[in-house]
N, C-alpha and C. Protein backbone atom coordinates (compact mmCIF):
# COMPACT_ATOMS: atom_id res chain seq x y z
N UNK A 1 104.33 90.93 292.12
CA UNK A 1 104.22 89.98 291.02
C UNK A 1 102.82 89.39 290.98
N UNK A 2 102.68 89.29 289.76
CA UNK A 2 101.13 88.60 289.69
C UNK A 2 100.87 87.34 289.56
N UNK A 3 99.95 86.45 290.11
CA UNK A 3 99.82 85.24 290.28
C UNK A 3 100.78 84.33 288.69
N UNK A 4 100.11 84.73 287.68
CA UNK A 4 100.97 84.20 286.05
C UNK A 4 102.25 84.33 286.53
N UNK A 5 102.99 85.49 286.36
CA UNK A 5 104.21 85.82 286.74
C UNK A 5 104.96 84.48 288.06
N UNK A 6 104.27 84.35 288.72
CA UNK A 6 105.18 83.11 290.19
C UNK A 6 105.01 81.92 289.79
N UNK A 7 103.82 81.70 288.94
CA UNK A 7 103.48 80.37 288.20
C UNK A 7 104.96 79.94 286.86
N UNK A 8 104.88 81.23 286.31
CA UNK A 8 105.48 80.94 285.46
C UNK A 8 107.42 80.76 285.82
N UNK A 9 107.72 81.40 286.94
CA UNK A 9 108.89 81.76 287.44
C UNK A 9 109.29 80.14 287.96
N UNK A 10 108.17 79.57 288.30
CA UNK A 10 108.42 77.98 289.09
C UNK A 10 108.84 77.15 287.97
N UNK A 11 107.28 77.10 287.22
CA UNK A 11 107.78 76.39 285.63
C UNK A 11 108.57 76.22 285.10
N UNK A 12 109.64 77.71 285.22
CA UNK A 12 110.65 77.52 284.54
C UNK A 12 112.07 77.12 285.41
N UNK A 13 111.80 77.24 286.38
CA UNK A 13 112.82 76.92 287.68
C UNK A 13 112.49 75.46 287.47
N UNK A 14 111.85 74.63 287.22
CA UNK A 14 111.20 73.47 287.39
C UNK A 14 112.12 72.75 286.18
N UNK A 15 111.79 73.20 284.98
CA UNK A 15 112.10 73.15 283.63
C UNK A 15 113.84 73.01 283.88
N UNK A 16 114.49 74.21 284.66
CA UNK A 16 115.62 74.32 284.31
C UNK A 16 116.63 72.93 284.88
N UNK A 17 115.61 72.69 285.94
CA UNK A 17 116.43 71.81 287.54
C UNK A 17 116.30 70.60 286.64
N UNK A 18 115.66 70.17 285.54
CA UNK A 18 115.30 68.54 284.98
C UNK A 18 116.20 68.72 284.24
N UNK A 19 116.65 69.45 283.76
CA UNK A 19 117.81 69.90 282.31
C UNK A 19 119.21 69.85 282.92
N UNK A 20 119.47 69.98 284.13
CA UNK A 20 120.35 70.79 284.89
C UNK A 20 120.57 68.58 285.46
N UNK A 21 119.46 68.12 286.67
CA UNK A 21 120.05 67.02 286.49
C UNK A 21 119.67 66.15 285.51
N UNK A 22 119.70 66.32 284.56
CA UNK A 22 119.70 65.23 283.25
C UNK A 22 121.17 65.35 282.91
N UNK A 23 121.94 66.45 282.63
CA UNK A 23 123.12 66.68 282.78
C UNK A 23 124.29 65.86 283.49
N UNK A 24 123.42 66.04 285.21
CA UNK A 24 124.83 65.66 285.76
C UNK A 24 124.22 63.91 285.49
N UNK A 25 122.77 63.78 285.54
CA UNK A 25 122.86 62.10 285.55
C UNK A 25 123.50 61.55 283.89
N UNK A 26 124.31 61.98 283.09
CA UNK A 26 124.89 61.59 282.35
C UNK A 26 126.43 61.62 282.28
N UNK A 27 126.81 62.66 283.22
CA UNK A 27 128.10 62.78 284.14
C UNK A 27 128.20 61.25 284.91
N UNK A 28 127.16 61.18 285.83
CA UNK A 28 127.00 60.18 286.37
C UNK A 28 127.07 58.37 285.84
N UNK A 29 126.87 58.50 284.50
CA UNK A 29 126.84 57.40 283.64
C UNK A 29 128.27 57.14 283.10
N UNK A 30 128.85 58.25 282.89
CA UNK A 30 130.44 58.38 282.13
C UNK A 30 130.85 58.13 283.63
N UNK A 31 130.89 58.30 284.66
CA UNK A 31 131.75 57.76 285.71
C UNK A 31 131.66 56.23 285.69
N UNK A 32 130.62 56.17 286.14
CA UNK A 32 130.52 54.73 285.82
C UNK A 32 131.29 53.88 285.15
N UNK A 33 131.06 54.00 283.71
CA UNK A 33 131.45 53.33 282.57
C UNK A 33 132.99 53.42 282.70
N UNK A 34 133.74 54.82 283.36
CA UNK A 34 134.93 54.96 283.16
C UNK A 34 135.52 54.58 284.31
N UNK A 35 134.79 53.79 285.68
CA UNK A 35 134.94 52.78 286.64
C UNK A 35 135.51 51.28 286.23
N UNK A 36 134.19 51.26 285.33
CA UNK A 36 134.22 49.71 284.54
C UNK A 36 135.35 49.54 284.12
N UNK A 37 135.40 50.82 282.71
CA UNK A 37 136.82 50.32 281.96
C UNK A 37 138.23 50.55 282.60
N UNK A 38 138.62 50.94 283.82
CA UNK A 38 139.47 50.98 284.63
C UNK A 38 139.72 49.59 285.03
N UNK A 39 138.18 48.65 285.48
CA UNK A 39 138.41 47.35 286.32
C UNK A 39 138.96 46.11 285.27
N UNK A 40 138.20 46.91 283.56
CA UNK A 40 138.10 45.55 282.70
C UNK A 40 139.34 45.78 281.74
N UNK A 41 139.91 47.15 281.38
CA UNK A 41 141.06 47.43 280.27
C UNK A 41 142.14 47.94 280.82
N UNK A 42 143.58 47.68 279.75
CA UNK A 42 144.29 48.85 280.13
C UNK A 42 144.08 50.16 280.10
N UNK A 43 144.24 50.64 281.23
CA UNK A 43 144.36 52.32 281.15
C UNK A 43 145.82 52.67 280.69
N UNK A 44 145.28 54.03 279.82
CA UNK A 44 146.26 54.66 279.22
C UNK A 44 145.66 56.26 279.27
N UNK A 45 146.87 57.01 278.69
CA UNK A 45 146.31 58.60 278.70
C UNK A 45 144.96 58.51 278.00
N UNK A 46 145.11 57.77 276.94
CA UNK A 46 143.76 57.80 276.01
C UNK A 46 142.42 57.37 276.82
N UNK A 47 142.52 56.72 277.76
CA UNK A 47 141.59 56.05 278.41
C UNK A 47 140.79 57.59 278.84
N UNK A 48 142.07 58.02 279.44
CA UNK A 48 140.84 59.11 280.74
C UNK A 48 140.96 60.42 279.24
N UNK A 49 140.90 60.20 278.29
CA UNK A 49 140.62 61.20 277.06
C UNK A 49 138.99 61.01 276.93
N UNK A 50 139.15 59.52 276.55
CA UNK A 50 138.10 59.33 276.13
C UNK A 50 136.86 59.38 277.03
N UNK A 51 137.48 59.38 278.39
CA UNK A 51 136.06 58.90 279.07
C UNK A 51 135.75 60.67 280.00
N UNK A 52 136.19 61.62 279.32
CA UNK A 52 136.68 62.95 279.82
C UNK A 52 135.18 63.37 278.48
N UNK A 53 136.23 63.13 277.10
CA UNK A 53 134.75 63.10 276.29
C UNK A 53 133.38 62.48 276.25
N UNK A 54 133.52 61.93 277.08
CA UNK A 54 132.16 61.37 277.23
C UNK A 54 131.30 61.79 277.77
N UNK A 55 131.85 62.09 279.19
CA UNK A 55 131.49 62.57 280.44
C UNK A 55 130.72 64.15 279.55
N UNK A 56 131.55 64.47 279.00
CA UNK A 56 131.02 66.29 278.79
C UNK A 56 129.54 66.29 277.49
N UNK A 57 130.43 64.49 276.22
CA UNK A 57 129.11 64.52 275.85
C UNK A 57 128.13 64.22 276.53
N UNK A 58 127.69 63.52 276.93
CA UNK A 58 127.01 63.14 277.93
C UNK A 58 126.32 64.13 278.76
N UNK A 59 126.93 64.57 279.45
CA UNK A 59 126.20 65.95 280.46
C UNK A 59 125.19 66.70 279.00
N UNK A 60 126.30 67.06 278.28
CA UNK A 60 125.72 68.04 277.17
C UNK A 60 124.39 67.85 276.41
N UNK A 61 124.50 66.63 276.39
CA UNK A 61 123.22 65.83 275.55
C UNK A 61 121.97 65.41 276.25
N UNK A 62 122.15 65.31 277.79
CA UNK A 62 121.38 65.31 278.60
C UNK A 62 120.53 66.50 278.95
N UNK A 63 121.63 67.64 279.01
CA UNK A 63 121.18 69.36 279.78
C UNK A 63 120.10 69.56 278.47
N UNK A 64 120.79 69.15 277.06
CA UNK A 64 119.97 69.72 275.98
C UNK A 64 118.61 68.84 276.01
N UNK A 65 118.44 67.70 276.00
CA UNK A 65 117.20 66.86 276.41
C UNK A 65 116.58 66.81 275.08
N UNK A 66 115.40 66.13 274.69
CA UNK A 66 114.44 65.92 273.64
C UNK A 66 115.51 64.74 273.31
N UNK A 67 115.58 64.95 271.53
CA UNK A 67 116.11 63.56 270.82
C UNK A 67 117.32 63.50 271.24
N UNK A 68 118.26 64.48 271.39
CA UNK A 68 119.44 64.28 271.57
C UNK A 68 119.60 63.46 273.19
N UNK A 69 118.91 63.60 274.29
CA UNK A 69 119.17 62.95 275.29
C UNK A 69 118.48 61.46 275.13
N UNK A 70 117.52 61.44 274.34
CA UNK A 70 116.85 60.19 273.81
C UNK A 70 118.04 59.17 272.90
N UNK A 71 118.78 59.83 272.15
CA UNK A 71 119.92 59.18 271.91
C UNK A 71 121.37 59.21 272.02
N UNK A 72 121.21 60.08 273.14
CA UNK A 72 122.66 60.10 274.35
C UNK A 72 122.26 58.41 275.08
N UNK A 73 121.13 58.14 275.28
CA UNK A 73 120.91 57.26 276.36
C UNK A 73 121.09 55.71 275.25
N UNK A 74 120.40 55.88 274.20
CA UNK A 74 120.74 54.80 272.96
C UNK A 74 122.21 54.63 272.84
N UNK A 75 122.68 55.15 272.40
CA UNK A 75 124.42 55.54 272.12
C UNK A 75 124.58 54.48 273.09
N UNK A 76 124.52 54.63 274.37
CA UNK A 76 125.55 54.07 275.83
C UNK A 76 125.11 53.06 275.36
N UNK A 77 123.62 52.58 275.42
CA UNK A 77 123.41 51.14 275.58
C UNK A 77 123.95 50.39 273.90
N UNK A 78 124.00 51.19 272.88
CA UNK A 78 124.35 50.65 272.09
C UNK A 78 125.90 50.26 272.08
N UNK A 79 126.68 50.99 272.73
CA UNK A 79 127.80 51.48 272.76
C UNK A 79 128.50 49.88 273.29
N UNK A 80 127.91 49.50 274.57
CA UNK A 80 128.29 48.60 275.50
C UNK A 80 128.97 47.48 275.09
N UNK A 81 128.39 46.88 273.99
CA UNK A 81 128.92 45.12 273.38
C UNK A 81 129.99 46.00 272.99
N UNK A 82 130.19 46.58 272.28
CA UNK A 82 131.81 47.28 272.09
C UNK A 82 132.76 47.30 272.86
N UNK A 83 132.33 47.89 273.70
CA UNK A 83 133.06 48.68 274.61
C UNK A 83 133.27 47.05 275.69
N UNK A 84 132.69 45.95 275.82
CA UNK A 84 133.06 44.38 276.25
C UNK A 84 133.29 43.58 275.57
N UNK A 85 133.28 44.11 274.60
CA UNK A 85 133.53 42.89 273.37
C UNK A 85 135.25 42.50 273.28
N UNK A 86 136.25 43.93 273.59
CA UNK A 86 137.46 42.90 272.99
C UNK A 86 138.33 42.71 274.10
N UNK A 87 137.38 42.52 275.27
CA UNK A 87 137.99 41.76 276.76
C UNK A 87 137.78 40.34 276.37
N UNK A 88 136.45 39.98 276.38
CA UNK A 88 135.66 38.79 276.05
C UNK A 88 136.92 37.96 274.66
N UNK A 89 136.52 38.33 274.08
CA UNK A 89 137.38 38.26 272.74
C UNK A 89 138.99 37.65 273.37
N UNK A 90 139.57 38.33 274.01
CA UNK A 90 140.64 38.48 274.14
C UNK A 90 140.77 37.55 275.41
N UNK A 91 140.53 37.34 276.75
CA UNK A 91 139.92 36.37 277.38
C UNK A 91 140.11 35.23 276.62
N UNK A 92 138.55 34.37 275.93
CA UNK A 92 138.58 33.34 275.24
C UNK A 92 139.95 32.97 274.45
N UNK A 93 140.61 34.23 273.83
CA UNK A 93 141.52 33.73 273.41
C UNK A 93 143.28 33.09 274.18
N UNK A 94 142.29 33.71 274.94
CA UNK A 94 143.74 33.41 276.04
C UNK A 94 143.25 32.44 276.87
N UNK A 95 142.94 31.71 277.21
CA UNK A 95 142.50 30.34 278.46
C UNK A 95 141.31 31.12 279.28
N UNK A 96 140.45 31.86 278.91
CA UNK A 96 139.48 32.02 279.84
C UNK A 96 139.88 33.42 280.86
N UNK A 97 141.21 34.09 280.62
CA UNK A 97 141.86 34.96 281.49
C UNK A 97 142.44 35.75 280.89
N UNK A 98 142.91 37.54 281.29
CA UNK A 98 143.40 38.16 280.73
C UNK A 98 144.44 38.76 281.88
N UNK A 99 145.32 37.93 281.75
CA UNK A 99 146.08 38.36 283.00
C UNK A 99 147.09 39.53 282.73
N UNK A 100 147.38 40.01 281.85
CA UNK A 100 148.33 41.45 281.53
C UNK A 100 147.82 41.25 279.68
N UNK A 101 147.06 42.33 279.59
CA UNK A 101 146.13 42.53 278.13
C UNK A 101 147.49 43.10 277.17
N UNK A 102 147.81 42.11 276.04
CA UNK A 102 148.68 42.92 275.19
C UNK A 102 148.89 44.69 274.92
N UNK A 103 150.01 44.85 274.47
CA UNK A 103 150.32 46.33 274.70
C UNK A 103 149.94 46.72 272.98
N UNK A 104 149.63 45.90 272.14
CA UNK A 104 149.52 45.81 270.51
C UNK A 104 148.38 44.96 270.13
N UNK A 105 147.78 45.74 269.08
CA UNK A 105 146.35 44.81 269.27
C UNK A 105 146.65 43.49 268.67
N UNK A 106 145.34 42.98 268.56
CA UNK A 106 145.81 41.83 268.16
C UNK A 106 144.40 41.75 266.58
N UNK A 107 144.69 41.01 265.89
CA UNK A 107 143.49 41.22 264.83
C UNK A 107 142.04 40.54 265.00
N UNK A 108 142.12 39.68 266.04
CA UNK A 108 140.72 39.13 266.41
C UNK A 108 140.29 40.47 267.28
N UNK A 109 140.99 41.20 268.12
CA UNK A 109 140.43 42.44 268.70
C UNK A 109 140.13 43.55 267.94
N UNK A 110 140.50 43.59 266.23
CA UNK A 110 140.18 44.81 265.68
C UNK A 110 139.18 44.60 265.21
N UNK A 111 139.05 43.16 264.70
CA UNK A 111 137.99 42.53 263.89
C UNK A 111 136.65 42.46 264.93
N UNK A 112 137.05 42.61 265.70
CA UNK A 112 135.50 42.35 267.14
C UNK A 112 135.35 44.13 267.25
N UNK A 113 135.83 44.51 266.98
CA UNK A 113 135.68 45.81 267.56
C UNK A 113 134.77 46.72 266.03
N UNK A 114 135.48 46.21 265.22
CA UNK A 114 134.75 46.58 263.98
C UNK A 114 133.54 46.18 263.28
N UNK A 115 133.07 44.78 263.89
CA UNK A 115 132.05 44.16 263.96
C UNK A 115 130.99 44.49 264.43
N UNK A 116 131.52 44.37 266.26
CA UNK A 116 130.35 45.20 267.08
C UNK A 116 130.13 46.57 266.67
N UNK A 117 131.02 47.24 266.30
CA UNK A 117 130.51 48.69 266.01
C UNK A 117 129.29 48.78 264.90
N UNK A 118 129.73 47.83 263.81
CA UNK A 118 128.59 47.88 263.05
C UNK A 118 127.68 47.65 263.02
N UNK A 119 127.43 46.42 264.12
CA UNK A 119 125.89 46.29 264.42
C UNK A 119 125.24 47.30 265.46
N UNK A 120 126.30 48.03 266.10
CA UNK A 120 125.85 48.91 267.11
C UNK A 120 125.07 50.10 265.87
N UNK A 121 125.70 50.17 265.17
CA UNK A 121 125.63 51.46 264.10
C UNK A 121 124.34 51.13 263.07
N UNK A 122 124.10 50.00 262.80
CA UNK A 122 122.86 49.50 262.50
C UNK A 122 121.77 49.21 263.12
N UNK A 123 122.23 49.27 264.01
CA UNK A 123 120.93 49.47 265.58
C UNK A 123 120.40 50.60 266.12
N UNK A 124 121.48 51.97 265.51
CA UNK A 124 121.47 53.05 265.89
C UNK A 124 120.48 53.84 264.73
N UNK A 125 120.96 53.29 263.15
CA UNK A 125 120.48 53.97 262.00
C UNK A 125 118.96 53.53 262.35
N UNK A 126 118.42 52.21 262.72
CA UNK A 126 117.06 51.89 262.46
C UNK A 126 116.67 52.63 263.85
N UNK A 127 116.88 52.28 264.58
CA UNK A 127 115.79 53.15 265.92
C UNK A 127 115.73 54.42 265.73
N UNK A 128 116.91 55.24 265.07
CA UNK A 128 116.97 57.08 264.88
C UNK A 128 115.38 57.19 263.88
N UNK A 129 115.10 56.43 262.97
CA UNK A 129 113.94 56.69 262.18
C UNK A 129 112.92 56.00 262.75
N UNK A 130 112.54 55.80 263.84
CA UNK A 130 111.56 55.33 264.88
C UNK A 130 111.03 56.79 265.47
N UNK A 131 112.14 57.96 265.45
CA UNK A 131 112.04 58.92 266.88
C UNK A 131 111.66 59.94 265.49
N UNK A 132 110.96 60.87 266.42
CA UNK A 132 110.44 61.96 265.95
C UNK A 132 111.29 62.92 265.37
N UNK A 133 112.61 62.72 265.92
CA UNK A 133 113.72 63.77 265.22
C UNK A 133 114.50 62.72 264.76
N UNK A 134 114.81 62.31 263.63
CA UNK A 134 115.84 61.11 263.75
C UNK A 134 117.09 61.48 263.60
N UNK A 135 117.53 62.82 262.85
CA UNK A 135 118.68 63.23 262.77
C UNK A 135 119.22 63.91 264.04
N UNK A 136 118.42 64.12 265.01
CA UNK A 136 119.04 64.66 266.31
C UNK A 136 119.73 63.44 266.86
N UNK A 137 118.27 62.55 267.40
CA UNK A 137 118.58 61.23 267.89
C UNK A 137 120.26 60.40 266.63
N UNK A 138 120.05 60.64 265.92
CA UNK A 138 120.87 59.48 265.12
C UNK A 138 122.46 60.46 266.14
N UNK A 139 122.28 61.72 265.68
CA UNK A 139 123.53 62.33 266.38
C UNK A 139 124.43 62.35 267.52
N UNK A 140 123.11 61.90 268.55
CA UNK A 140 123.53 62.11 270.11
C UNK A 140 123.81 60.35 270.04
N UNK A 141 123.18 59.71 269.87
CA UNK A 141 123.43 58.11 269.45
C UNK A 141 124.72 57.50 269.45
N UNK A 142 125.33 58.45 267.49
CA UNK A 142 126.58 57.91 267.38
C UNK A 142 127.93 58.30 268.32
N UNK A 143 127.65 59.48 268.79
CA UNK A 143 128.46 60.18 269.72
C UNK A 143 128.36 59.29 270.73
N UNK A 144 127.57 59.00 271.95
CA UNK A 144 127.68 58.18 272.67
C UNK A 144 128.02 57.17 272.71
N UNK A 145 127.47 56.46 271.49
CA UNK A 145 128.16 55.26 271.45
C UNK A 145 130.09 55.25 270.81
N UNK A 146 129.98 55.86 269.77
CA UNK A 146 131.08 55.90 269.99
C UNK A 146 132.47 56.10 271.37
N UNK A 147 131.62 56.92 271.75
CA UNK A 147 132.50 57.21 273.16
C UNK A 147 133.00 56.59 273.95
N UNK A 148 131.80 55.53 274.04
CA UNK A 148 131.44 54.53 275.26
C UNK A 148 132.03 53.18 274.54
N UNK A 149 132.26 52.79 273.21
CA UNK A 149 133.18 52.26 272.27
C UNK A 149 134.11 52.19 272.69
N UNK A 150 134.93 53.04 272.37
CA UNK A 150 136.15 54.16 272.57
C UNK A 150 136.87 53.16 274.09
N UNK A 151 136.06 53.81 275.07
CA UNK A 151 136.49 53.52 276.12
C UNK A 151 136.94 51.65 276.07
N UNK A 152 137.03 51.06 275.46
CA UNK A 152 137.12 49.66 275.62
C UNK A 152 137.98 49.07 274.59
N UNK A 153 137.90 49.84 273.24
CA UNK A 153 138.72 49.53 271.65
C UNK A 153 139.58 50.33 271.45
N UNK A 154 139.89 51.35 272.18
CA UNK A 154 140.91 52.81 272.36
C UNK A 154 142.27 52.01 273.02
N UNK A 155 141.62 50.84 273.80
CA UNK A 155 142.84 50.32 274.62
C UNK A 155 143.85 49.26 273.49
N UNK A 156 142.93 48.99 272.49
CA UNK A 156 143.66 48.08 271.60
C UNK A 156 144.54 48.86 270.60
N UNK A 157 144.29 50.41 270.74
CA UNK A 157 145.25 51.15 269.77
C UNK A 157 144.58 51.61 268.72
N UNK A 158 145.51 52.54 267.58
CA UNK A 158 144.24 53.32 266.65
C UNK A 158 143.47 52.49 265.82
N UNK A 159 143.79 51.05 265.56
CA UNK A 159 143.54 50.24 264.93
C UNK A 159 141.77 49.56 265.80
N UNK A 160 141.54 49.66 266.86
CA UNK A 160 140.75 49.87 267.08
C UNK A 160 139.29 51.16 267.49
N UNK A 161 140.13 52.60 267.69
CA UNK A 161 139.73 53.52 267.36
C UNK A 161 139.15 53.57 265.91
N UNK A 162 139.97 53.17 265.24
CA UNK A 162 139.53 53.65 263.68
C UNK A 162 138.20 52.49 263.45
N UNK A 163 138.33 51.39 263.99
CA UNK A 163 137.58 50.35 264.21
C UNK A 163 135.72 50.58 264.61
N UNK A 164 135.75 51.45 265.28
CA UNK A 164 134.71 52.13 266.24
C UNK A 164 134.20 52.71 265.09
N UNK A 165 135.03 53.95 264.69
CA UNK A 165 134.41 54.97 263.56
C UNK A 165 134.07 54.55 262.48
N UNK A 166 134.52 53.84 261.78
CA UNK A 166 133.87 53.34 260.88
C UNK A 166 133.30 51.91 260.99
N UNK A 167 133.09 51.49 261.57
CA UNK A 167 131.92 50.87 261.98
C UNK A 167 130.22 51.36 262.41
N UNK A 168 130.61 52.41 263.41
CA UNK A 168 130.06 52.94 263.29
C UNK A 168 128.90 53.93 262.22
N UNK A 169 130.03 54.01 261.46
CA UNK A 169 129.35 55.17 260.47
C UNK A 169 128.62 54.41 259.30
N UNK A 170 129.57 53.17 259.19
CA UNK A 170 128.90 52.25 258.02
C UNK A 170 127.62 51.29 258.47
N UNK A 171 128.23 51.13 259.96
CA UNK A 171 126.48 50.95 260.45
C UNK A 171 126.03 51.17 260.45
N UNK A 172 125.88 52.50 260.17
CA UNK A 172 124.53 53.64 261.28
C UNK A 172 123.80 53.97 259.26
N UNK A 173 125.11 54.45 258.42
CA UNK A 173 124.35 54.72 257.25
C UNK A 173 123.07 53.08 256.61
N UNK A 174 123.83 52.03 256.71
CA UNK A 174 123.36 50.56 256.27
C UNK A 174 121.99 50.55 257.07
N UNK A 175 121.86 50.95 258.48
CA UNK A 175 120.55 50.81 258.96
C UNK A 175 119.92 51.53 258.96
N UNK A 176 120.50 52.98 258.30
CA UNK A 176 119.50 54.19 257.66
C UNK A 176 118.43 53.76 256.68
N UNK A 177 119.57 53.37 255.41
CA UNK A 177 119.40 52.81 254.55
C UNK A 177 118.20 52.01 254.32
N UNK A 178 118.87 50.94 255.18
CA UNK A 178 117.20 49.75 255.48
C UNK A 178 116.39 50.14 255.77
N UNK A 179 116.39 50.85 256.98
CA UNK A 179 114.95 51.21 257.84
C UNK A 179 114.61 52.15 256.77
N UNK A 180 115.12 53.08 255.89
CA UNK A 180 114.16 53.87 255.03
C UNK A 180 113.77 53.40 254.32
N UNK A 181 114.06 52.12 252.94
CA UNK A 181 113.79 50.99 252.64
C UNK A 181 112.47 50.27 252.82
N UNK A 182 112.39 49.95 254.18
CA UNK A 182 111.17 49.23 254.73
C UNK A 182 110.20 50.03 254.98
N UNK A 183 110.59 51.44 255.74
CA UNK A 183 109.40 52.05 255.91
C UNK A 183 108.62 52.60 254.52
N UNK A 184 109.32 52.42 253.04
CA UNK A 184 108.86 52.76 251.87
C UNK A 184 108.31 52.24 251.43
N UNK A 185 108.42 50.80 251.66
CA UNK A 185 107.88 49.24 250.90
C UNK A 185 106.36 49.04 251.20
């Protein structure tokens, strides 16, 4: 082999191993998170659904890297006030404690859940047109965050699932919207 040839064989061995753990460190993030929501929600089948999808988006969006791991990593952090929001919520409404979390949501928990999503989703639409790809980034974004949503508003039932998604989506278009808006003005 010729000197190019071993150079290039590393490079890409090099290349593959950052792709490879970007992957599992997003594996690594969905454990986590699906630690948390074990300590902070009810678990249900849906629980380890959701945090099963995460885990794989996650790896997936990482291994692929550029915008999409740029907003695999947005998503989570956007994801988070969601995904604590209808403990908190639910807590306050109860004396400061959530000592056995209703089995039926309750409407201050759909309404928090649909809230945060939208500002998550408006946080998501304006930073995606910051990034060089914004439709990658906006993609890996809503997925994550949703996910990582999911894991916390999934426990309140579909009424908070559905809560997530369209919040989400009406966020994410509203801060499209704007941020294209402003950057026109």
């Amino acid at each position: 082999m010729a000197r190019s040839d071993v150079a290039l064989a590393r490079a890409r061995g090099a290349y593959e191993r950052t792709h490879v753990l970007a992957g599992a460190r997003g594996l690594a993030i969905a454990a986590g998170l699906t630690a948390l929501a074990i300590g902070l929600h009810r678990t249900t089948s849906t629980t380890w659904l959701v945090a099963s999808l995460l885990g794989a988006t996650l790896a997936t969006l990482g291994w692929r890297g550029g915008a999409w791991r740029r907003g695999a990593l947005a998503g989570v952090l956007a994801g988070l006030p969601v995904f604590v929001a209808p403990v908190v919520v639910f807590a306050l409404g109860h004396g400061g404690h959530c000592p056995s979390c209703e089995l039926g949501p309750t409407l201050s928990c759909l309404v928090t859940c649909f809230g945060t999503s939208s500002l998550a989703g408006i946080a998501v639409g304006r930073f995606a047109l910051a990034d060089a790809s914004p439709m990658r980034f906006a993609g890996g974004a809503l997925a994550a965050a949703a996910f990582t949503g999911l894991l916390g508003c999934a426990t309140t039932g579909l009424g908070g699932a559905t809560g997530i998604v369209v919040g989400l989506v009406a966020g994410g278009v509203t801060g499209w919207a704007l941020g294209r808006r402003t950057a026109h003005a």
